[in-house]
N, C-alpha and C. Protein backbone atom coordinates (compact mmCIF):
# COMPACT_ATOMS: atom_id res chain seq x y z
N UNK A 1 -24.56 -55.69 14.70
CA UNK A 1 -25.19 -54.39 14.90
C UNK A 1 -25.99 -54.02 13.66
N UNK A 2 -27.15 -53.42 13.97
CA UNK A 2 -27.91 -53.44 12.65
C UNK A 2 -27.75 -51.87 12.24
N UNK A 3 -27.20 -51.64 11.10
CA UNK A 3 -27.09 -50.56 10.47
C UNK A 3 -27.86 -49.55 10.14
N UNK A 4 -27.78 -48.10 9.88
CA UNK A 4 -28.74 -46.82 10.07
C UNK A 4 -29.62 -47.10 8.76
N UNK A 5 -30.81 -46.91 9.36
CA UNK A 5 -32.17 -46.93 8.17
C UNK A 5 -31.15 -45.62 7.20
N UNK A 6 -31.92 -46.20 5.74
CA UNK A 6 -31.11 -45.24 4.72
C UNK A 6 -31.50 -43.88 4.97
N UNK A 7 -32.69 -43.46 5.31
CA UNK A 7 -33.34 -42.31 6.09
C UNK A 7 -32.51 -41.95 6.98
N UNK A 8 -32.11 -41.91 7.57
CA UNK A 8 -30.88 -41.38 8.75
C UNK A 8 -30.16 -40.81 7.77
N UNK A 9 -29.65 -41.99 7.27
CA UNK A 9 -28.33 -41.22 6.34
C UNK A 9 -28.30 -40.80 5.75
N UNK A 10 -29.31 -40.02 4.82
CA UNK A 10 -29.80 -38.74 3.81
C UNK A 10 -29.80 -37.63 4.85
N UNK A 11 -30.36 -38.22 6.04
CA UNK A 11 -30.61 -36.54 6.87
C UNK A 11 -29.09 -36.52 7.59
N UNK A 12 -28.09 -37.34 7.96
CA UNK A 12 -26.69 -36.81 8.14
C UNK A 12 -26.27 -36.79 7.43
N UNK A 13 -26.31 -36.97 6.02
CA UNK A 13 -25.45 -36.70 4.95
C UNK A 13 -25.62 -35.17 4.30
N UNK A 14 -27.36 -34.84 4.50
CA UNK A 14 -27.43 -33.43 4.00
C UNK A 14 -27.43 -32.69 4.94
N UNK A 15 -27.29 -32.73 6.28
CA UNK A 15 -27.14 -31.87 7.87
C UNK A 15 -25.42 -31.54 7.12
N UNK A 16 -24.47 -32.59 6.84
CA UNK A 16 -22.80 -32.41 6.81
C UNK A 16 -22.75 -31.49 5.67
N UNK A 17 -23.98 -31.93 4.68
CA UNK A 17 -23.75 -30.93 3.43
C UNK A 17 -24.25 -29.41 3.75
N UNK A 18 -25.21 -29.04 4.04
CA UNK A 18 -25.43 -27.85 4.87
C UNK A 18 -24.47 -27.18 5.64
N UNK A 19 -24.23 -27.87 6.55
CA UNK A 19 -22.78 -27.39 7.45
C UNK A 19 -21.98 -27.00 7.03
N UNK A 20 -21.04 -27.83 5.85
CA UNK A 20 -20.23 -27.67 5.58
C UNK A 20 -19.94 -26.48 4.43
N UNK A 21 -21.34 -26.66 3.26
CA UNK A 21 -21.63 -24.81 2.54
C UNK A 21 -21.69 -24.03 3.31
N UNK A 22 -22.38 -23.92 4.37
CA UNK A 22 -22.38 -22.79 5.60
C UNK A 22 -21.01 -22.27 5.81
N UNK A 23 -20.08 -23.10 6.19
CA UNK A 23 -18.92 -22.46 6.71
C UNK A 23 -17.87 -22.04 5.33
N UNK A 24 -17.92 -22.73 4.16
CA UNK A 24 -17.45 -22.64 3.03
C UNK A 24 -17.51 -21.03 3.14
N UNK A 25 -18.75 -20.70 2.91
CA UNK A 25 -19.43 -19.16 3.06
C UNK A 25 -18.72 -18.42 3.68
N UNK A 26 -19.06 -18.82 5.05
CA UNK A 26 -18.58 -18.21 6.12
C UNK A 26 -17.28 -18.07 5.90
N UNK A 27 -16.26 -18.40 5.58
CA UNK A 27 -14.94 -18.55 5.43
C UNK A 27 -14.63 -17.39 4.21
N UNK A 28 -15.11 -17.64 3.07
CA UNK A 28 -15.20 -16.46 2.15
C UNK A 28 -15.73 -15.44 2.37
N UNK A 29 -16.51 -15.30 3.38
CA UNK A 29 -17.31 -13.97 3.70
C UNK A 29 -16.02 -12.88 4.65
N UNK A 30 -15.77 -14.01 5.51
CA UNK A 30 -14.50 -13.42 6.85
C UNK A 30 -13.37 -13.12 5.46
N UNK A 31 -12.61 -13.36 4.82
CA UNK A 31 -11.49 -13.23 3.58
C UNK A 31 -12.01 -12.14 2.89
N UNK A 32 -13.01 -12.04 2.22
CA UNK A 32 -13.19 -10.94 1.85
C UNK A 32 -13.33 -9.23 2.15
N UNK A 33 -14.29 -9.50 3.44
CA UNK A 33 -13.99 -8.67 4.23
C UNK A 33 -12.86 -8.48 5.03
N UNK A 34 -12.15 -9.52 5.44
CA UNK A 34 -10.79 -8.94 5.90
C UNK A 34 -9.86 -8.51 4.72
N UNK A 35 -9.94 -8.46 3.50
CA UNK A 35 -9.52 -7.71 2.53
C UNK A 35 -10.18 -6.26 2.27
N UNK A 36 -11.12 -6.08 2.28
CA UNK A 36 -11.74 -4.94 1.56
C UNK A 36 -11.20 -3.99 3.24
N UNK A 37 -11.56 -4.33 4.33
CA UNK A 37 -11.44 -3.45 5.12
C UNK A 37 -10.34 -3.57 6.26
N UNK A 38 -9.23 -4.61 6.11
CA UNK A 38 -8.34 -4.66 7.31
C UNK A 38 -6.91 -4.94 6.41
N UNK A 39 -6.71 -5.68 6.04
CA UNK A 39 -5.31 -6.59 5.26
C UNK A 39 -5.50 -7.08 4.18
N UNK A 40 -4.55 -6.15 3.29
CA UNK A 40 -4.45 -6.79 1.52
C UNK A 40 -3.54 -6.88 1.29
N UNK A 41 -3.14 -8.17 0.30
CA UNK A 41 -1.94 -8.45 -0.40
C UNK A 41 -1.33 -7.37 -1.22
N UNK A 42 -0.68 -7.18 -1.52
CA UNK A 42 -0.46 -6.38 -3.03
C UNK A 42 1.03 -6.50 -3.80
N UNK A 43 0.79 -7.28 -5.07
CA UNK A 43 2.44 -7.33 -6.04
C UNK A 43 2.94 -5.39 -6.28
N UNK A 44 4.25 -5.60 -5.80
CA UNK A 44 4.73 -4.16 -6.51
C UNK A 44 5.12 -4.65 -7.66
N UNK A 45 4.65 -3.44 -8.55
CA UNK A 45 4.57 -3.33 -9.63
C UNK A 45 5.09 -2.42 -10.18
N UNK A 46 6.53 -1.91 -9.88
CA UNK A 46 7.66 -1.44 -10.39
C UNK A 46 8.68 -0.97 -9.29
N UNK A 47 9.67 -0.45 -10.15
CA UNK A 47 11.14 0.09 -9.12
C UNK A 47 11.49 0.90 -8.29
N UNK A 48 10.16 1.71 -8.51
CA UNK A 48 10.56 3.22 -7.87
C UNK A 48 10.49 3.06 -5.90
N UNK A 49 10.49 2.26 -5.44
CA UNK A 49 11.37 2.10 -4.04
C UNK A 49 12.42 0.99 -3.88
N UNK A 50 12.77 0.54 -5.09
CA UNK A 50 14.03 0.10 -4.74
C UNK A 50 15.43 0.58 -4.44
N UNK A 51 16.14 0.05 -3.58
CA UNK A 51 15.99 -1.31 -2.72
C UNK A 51 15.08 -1.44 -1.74
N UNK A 52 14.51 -0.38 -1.39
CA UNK A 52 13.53 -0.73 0.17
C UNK A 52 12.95 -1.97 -0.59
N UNK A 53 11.91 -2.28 -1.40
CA UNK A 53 10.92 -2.77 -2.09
C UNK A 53 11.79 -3.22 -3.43
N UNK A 54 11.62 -4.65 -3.87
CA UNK A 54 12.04 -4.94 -5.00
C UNK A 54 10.77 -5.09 -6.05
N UNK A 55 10.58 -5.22 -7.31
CA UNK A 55 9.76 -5.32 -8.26
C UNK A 55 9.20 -6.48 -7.88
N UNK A 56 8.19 -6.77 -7.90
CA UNK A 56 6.90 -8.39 -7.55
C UNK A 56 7.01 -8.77 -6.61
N UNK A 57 7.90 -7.83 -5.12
CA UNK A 57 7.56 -8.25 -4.23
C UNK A 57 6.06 -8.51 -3.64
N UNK A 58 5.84 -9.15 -3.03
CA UNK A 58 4.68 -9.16 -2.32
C UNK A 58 4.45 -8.40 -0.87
N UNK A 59 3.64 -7.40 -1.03
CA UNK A 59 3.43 -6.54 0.48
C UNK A 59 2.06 -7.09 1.18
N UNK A 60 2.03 -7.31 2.70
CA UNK A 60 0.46 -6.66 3.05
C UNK A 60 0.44 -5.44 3.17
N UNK A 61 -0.70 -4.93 3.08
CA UNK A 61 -0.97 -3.38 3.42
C UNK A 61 -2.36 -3.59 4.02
N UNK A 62 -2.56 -2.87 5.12
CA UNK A 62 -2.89 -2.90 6.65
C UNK A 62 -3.90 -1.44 5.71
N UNK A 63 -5.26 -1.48 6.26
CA UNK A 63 -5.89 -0.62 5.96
C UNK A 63 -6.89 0.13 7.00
N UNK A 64 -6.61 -0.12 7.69
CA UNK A 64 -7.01 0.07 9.70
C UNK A 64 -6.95 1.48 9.95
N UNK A 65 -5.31 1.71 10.00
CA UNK A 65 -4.56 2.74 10.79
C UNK A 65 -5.53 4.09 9.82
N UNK A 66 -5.44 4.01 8.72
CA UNK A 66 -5.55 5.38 7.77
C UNK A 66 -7.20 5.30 8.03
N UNK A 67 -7.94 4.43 8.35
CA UNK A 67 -9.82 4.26 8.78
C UNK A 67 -10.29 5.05 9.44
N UNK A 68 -9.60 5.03 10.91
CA UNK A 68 -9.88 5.31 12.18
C UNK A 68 -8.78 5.73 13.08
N UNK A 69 -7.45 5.29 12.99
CA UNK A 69 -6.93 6.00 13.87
C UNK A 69 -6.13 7.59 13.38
N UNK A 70 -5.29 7.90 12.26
CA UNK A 70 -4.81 8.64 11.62
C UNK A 70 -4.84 8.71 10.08
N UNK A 71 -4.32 10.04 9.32
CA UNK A 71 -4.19 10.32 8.38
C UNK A 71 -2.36 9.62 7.91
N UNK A 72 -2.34 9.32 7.10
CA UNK A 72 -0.86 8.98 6.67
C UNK A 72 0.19 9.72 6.72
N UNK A 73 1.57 9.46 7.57
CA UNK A 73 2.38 10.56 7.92
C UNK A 73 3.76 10.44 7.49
N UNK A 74 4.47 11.41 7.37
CA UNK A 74 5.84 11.44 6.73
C UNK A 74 6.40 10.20 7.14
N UNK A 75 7.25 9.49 6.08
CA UNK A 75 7.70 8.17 6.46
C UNK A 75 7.45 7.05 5.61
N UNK A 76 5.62 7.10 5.91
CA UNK A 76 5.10 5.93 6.10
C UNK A 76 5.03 5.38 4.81
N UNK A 77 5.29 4.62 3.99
CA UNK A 77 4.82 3.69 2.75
C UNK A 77 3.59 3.10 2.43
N UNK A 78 3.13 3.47 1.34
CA UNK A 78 1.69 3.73 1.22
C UNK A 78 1.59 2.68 -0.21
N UNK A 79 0.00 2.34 -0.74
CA UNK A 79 -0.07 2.33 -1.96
C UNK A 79 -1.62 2.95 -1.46
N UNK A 80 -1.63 3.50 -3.25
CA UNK A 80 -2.42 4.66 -3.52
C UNK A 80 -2.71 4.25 -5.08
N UNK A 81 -4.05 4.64 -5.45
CA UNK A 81 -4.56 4.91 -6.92
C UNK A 81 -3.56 5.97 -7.65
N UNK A 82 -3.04 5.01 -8.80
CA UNK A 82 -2.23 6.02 -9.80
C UNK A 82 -3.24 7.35 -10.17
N UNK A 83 -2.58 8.22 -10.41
CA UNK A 83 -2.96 9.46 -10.45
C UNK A 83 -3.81 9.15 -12.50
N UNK A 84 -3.05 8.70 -12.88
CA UNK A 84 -3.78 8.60 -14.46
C UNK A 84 -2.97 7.21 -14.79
N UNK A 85 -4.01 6.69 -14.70
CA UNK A 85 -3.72 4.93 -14.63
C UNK A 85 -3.59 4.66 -16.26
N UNK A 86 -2.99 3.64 -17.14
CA UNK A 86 -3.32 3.59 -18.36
C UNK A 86 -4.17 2.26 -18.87
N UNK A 87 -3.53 1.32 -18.05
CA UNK A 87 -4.41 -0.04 -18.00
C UNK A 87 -4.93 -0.12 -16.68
N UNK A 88 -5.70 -1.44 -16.94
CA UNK A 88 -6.72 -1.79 -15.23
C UNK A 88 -5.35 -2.58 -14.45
N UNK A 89 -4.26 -2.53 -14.89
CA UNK A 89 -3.14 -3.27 -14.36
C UNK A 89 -2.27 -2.76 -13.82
N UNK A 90 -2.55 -1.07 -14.36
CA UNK A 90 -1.38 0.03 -13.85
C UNK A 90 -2.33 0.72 -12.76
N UNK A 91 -3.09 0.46 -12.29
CA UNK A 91 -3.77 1.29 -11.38
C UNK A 91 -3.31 1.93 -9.87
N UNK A 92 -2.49 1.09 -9.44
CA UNK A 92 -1.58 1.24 -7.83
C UNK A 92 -0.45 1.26 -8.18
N UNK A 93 0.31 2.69 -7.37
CA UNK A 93 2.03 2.53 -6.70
C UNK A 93 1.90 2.58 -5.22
N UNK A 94 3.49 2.38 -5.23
CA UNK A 94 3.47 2.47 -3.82
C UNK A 94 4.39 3.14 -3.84
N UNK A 95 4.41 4.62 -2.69
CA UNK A 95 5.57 5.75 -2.38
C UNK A 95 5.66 5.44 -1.17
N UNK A 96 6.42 6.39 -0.76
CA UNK A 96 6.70 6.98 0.66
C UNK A 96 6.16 8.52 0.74
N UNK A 97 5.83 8.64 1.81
CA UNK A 97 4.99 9.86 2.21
C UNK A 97 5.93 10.57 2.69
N UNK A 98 6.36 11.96 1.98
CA UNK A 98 7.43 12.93 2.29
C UNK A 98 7.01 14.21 2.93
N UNK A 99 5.91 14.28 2.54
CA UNK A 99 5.35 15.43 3.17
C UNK A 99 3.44 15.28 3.23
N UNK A 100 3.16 16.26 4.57
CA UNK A 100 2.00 16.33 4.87
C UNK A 100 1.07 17.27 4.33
N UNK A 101 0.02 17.49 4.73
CA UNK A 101 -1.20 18.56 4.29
C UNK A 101 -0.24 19.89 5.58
N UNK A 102 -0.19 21.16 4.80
CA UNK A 102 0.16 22.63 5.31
C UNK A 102 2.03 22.45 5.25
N UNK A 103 2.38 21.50 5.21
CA UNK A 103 4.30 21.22 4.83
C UNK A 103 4.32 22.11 3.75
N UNK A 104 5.82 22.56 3.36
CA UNK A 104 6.30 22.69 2.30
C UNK A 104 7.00 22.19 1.63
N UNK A 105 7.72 21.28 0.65
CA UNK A 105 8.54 20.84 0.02
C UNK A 105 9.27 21.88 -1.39
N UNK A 106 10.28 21.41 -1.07
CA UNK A 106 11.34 22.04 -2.06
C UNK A 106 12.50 21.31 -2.37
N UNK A 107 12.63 21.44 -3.70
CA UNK A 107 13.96 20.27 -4.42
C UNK A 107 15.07 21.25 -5.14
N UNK A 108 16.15 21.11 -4.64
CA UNK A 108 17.27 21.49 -4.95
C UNK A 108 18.62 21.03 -4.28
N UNK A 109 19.48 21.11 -4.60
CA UNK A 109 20.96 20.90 -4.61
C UNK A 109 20.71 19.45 -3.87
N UNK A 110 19.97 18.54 -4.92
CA UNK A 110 20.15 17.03 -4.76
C UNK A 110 19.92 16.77 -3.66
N UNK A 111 18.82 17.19 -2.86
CA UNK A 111 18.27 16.69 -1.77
C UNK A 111 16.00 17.00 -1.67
N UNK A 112 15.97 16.67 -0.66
CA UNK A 112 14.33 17.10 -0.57
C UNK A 112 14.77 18.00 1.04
N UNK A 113 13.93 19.06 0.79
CA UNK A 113 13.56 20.38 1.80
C UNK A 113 12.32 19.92 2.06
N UNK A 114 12.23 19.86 3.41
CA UNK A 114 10.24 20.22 4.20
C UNK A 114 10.29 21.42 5.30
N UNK A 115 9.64 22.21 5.09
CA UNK A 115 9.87 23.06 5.92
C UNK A 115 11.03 23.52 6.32
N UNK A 116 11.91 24.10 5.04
CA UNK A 116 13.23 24.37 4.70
C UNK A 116 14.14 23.63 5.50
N UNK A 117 13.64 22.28 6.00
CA UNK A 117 14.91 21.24 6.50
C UNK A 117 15.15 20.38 5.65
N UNK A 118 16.81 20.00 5.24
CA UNK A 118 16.74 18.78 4.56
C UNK A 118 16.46 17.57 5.24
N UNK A 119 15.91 16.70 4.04
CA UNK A 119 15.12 15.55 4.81
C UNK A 119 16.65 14.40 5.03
N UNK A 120 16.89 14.18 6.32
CA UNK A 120 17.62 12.87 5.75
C UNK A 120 16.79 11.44 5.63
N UNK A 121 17.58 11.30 4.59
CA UNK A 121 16.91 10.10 3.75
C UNK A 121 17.92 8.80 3.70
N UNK A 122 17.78 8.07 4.34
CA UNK A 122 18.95 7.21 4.39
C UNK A 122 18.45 5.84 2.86
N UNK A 123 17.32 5.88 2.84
CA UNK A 123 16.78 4.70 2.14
C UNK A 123 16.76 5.02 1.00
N UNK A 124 17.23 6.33 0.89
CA UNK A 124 18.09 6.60 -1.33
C UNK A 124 19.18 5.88 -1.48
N UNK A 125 19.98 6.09 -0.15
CA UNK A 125 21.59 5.10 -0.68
C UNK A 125 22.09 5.98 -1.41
N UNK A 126 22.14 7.42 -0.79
CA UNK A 126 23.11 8.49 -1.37
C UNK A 126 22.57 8.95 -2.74
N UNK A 127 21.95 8.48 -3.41
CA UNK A 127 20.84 8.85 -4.82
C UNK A 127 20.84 10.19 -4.82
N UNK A 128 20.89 11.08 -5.64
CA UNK A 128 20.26 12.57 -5.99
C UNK A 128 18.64 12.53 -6.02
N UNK A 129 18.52 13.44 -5.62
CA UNK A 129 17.09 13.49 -6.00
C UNK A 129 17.04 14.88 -6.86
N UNK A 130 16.17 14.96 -8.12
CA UNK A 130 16.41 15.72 -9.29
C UNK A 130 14.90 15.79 -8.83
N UNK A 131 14.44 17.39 -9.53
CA UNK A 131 13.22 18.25 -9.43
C UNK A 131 12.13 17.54 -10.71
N UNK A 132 11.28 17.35 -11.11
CA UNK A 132 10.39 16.79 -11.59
C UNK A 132 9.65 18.26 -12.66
N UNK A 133 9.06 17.79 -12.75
CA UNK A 133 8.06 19.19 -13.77
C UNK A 133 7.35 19.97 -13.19
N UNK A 134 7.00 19.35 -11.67
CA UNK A 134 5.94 20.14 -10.90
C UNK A 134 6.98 21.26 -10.05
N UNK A 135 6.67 22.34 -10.48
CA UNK A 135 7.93 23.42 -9.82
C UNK A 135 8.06 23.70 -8.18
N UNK A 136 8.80 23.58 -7.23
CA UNK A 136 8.90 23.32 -6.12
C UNK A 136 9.34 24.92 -5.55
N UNK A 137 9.07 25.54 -4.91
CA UNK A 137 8.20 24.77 -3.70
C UNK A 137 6.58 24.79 -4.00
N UNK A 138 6.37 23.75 -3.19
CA UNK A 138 5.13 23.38 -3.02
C UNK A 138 4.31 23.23 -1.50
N UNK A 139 3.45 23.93 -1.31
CA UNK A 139 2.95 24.02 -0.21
C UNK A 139 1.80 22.88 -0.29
N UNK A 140 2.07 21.72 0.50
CA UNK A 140 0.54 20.30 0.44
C UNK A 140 -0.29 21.23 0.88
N UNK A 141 -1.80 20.71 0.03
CA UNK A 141 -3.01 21.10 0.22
C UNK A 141 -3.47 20.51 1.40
N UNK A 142 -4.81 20.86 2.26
CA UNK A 142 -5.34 20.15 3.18
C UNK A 142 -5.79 18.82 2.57
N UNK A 143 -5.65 17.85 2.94
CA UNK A 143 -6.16 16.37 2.52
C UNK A 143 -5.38 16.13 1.66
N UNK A 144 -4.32 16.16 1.56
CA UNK A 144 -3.22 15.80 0.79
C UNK A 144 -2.03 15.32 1.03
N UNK A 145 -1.02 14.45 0.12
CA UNK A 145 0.03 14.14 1.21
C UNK A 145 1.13 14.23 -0.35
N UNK A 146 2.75 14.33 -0.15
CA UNK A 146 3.24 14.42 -1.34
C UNK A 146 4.15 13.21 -1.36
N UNK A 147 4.11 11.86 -2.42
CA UNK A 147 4.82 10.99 -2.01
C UNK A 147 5.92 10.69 -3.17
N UNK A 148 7.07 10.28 -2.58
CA UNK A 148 7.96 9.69 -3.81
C UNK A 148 8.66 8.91 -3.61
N UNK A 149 9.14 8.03 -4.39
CA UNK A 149 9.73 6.97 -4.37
C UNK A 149 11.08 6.58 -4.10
N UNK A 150 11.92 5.47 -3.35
CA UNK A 150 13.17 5.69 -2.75
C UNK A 150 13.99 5.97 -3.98
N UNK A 151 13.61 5.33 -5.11
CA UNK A 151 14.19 4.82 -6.09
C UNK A 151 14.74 6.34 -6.80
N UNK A 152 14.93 7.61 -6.76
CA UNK A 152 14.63 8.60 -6.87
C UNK A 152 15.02 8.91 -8.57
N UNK A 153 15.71 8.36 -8.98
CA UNK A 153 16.29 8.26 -10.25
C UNK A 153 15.23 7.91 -10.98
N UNK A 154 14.51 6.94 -10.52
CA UNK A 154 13.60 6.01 -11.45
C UNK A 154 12.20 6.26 -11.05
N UNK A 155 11.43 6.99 -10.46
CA UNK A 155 10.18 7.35 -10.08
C UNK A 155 9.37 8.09 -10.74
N UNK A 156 7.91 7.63 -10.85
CA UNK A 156 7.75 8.87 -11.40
C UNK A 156 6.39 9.19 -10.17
N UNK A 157 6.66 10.43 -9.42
CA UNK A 157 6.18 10.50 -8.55
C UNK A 157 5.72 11.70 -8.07
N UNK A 158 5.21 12.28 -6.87
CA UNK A 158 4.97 13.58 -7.23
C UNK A 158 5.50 14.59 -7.66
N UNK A 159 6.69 15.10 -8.27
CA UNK A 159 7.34 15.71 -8.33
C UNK A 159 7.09 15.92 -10.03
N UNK A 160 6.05 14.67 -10.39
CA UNK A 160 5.67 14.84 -11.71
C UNK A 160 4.20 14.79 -11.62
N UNK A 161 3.35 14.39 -10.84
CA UNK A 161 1.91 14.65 -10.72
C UNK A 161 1.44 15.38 -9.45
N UNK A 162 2.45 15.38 -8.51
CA UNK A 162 1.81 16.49 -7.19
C UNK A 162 1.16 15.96 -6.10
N UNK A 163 0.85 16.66 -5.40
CA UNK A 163 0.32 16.21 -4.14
C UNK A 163 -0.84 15.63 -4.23
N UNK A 164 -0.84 14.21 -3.81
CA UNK A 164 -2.21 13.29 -3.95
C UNK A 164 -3.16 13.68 -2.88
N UNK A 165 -4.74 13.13 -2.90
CA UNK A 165 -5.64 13.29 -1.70
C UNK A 165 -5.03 12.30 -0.98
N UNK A 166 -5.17 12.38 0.15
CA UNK A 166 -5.00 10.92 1.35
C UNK A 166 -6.59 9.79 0.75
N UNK A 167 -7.45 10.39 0.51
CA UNK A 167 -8.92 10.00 -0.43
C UNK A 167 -8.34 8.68 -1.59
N UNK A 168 -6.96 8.70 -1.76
CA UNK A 168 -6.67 7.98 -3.09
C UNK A 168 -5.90 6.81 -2.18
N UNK A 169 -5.32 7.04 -1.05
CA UNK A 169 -4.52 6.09 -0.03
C UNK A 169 -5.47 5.12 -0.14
N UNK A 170 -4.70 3.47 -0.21
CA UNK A 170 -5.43 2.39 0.23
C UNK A 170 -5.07 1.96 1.51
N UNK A 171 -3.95 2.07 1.63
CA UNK A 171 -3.40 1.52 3.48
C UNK A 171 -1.93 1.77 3.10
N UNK A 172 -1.21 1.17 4.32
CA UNK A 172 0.21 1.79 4.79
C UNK A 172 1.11 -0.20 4.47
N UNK A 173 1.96 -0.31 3.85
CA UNK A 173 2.34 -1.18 3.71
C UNK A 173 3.94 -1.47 4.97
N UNK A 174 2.83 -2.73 5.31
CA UNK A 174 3.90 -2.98 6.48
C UNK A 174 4.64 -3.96 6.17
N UNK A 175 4.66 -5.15 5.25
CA UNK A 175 5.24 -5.89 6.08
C UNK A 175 5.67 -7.07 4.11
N UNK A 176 6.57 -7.46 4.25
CA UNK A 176 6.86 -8.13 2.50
C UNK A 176 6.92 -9.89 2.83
N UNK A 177 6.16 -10.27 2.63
CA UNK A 177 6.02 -11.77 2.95
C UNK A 177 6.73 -12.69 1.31
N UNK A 178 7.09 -12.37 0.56
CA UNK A 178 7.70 -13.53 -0.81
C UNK A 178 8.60 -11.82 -1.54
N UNK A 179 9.71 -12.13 -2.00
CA UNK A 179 10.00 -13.54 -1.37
C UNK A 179 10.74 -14.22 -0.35
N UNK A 180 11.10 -15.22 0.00
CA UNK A 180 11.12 -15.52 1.59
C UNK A 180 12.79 -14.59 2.05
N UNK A 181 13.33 -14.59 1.16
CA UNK A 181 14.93 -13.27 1.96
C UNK A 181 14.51 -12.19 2.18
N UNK A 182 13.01 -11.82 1.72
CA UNK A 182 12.58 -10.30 2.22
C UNK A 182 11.73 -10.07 3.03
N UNK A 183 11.25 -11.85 3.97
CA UNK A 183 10.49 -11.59 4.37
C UNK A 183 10.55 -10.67 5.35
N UNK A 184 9.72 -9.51 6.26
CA UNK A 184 9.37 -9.36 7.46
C UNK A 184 9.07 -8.13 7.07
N UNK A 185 9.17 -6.94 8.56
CA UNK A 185 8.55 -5.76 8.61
C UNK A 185 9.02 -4.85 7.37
N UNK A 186 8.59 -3.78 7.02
CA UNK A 186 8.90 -2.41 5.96
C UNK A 186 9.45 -1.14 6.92
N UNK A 187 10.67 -0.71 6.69
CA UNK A 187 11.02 0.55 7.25
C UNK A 187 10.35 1.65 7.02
């Protein structure tokens, strides 16, 4: 069989090379954008929801729901822009969302009040929760949400900087993939 003129094989060799930068692209283009606007990794980067969340776990956080369908609601586990970041390394925590925009919160006799109900909180593990500097009660602003950490001992959370914008929310963290005994959904 007589073999492809060398001409052939420059033009399938640079057709495969074309192709194959094309999709290279393409592949980084789909990753990036499915980061910036649907699903991001993120290391926690301290204690303040432990045990829900251990230190360097790895979370996705889903950035969808808070886009287009809702605002972030009591419950839900969030990461958010630190309120006064000190390095480019301290920039994100992640809370739990205790209260909404028009709620009230109030801290006393070792529990959290919303709308003068105590909250039960099963994911302190019996923890006190102690009042912070920001004097309670506190009525959330519109576009605002007040979050703190399970860890309640060890947080430093609104109760020391206050009710964040939902504007500072990056997404709702669902789900802890590493390490592998933690893998699956977030309560």
């Amino acid at each position: 069989l007589p073999s492809e003129p060398r001409e052939e094989q420059a033009v399938s060799f640079g057709r495969w090379l074309l192709e194959t930068s094309f999709l290279i692209v393409l592949a980084f283009t789909i990753a990036q954008a499915t980061r910036a606007f649907a699903i991001q990794p993120y290391v926690v980067p301290s204690g303040s929801m432990i045990p829900t969340i251990e230190i360097h776990d790895r979370l996705l956080v889903e950035k969808i729901t808070y886009r287009f369908v809702r605002p972030p609601e009591q419950g839900d586990v969030v990461v958010f822009d630190k309120p006064h970041p000190t390095t480019r390394l301290d920039k994100i925590l992640i809370k739990r969302v205790i209260a909404e925009e028009g709620q009230t919160v109030d801290i006393y006799d070792d529990a959290v009040w919303v709308d003068g109900v105590a909250l039960d909180e099963p994911y302190v593990h019996g923890e006190p929760t102690t009042p912070g500097t920001v004097i309670t009660p506190v009525t959330i602003p519109a576009g605002q949400v007040w979050l703190m950490g399970d860890n309640r001992t060890h947080s430093g959370d609104s109760r020391f900087f206050g009710p964040q914008p939902v504007s500072k929310v990056r997404g709702r963290a669902i789900w802890t993939y590493w390490p592998p005994k933690e893998f699956g959904e977030l309560d």
